[in-house]
Protein backbone atom coordinates (compact mmCIF):
# COMPACT_ATOMS: atom_id res chain seq x y z
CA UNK A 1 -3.84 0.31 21.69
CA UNK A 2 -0.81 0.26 19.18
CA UNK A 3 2.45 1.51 19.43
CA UNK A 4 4.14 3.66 17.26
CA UNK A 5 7.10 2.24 15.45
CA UNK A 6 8.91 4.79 13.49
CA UNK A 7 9.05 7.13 10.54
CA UNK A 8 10.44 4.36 8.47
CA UNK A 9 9.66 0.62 8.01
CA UNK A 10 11.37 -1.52 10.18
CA UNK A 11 13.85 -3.93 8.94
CA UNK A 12 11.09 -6.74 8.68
CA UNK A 13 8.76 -4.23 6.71
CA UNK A 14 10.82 -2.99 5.15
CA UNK A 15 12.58 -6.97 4.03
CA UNK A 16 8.70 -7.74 2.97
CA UNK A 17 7.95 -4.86 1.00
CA UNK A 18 11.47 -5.08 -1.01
CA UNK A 19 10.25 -8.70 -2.67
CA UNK A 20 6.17 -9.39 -1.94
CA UNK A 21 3.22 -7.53 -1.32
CA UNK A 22 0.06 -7.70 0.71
CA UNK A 23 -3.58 -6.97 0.41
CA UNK A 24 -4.52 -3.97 2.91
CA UNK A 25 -6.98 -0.94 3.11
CA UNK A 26 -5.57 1.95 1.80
CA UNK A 27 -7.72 5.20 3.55
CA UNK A 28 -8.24 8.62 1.70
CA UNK A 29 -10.51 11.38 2.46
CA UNK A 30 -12.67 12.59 -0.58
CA UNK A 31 -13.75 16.21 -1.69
CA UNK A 32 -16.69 16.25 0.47
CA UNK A 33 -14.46 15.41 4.19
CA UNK A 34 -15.54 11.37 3.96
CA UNK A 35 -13.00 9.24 4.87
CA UNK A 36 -12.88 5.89 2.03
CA UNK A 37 -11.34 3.13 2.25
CA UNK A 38 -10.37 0.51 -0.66
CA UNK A 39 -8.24 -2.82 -0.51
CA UNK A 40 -5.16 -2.65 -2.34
CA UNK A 41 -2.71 -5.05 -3.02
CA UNK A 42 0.06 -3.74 -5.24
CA UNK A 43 3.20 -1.76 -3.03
CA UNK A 44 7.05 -2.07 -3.59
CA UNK A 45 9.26 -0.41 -0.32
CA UNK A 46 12.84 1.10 -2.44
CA UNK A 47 13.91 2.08 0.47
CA UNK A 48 12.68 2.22 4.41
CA UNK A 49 11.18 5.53 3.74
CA UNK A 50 9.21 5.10 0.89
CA UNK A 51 6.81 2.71 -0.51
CA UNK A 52 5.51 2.76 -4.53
CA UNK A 53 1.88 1.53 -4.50
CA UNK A 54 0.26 0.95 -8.28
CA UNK A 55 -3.62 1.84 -8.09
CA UNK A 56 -5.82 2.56 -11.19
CA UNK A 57 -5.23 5.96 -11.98
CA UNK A 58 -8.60 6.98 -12.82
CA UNK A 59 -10.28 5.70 -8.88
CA UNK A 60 -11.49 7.83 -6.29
CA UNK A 61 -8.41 6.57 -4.03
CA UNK A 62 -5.95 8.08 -6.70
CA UNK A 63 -7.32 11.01 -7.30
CA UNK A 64 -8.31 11.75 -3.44
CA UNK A 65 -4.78 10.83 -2.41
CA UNK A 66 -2.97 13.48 -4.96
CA UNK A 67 -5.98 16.06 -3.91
CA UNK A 68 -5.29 15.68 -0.19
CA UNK A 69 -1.48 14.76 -0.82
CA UNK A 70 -1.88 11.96 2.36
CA UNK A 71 -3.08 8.25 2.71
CA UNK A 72 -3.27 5.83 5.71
CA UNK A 73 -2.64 1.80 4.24
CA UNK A 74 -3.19 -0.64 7.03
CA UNK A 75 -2.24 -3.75 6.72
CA UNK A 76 -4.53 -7.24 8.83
CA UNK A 77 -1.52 -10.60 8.72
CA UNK A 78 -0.80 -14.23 9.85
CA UNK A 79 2.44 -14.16 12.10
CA UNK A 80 0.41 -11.50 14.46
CA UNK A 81 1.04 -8.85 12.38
CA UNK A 82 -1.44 -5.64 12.17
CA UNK A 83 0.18 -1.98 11.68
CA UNK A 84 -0.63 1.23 9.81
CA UNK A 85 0.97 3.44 7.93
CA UNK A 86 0.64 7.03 7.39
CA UNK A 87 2.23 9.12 4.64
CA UNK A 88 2.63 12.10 2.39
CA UNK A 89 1.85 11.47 -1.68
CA UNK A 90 3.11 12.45 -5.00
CA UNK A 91 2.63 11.49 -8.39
CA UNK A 92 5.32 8.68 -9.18
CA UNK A 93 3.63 8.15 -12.43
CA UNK A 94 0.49 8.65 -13.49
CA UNK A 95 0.33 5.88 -16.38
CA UNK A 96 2.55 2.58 -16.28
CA UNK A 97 3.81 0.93 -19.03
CA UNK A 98 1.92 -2.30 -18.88
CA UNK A 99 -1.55 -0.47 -18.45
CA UNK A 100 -2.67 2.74 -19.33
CA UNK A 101 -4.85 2.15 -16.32
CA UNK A 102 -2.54 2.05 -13.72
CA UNK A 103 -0.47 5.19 -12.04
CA UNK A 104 2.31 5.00 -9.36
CA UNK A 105 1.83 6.86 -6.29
CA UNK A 106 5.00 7.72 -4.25
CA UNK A 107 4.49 7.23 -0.46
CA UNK A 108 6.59 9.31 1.88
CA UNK A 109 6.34 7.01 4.86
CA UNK A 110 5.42 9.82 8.11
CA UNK A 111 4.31 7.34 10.39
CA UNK A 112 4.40 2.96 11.54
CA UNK A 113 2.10 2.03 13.92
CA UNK A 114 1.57 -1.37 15.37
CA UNK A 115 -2.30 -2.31 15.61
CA UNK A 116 -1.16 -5.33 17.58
CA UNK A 117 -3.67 -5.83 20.76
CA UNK A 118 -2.50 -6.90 24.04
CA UNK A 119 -5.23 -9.69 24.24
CA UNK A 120 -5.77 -10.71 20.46
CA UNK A 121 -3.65 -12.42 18.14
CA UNK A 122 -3.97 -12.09 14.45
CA UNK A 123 -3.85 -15.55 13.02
CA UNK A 124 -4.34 -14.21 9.54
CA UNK A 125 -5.32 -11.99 7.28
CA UNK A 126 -7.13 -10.20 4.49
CA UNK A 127 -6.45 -13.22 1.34
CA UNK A 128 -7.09 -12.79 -2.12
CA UNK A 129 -7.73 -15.45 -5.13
CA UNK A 130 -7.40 -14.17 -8.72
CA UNK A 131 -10.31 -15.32 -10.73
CA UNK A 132 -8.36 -15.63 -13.78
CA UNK A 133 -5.52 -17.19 -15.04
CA UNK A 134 -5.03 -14.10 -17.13
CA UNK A 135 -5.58 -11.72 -14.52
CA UNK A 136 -2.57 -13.39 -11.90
CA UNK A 137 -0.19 -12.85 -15.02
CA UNK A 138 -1.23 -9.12 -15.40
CA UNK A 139 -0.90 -8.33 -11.53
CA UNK A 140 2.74 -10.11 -12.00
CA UNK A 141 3.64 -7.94 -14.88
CA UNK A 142 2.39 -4.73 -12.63
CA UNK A 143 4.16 -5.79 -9.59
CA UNK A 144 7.16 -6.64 -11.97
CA UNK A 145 7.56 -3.16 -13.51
CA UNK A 146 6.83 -1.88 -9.98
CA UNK A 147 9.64 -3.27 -8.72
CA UNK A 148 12.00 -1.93 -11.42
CA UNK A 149 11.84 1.86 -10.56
CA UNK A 150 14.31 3.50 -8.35
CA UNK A 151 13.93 6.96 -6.50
């Protein structure tokens, strides 16, 4: 059972989010009421309130997240770390400038809640390994832009 943290991302979150990025499941609900989920690996927190997540503008987790205007990301890490996060979305952009693929969604952060269990520890979690070369470089130039915009 997890405790709720907040409305915001706490300092440590919030610390992370400013500089790196994680892989975790970000959760929609599509036009027919199913809930999806899809990893996702590309967020930026500006400030404690709000996280920027990049996500190919033309997937089902884009356009069901400006539809419903709400998305859950939860997030599996080493350190013990397992938590949730709830929030309202708007259209940050809808086409970056280092891909015509990719738009910027603008999480309003609602809700933090720990996924920690009393009798578990989470020795790590959900790890990616880019395939290419070229591929690392144009996640770095995503991320980079990413982490250039300001509220």
């Amino acid at each position: 059972m997890g405790n709720i943290m907040g409305s915001e991302l706490p300092a440590n979150l919030y610390e992370f989010f400013k500089v790196n990025t994680m892989t975790g499941v970000a959760s929609t609900v599509d036009d027919d009421g199913y809930p999806r989920g899809a990893p996702m690996s590309m967020f930026y927190a500006p400030d404690t309130k709000t996280i920027l997540m990049a996500v190919q503008n033309q997937s089902a987790t884009f356009h069901n997240a400006c539809s419903r205007g709400t998305i859950a990301l939860t997030f599996i890490s080493g350190g013990d770390s397992a938590f949730t996060i709830q929030a309202e979305v708007k259209v940050y952009k809808e086409i970056m400038e280092n891909s015509k693929y990719i738009g910027v969604l603008c999480l309003n952060i609602k809700n933090v809640k720990s996924n920690v269990a009393d009798d578990v520890e989470v020795k790590e979690g959900i790890k990616i390994v880019f395939r290419s070369q070229r591929w690392k470089e144009y996640i770095s130039k995503i991320l980079s832009e990413l982490r250039s915009y300001t509220l």
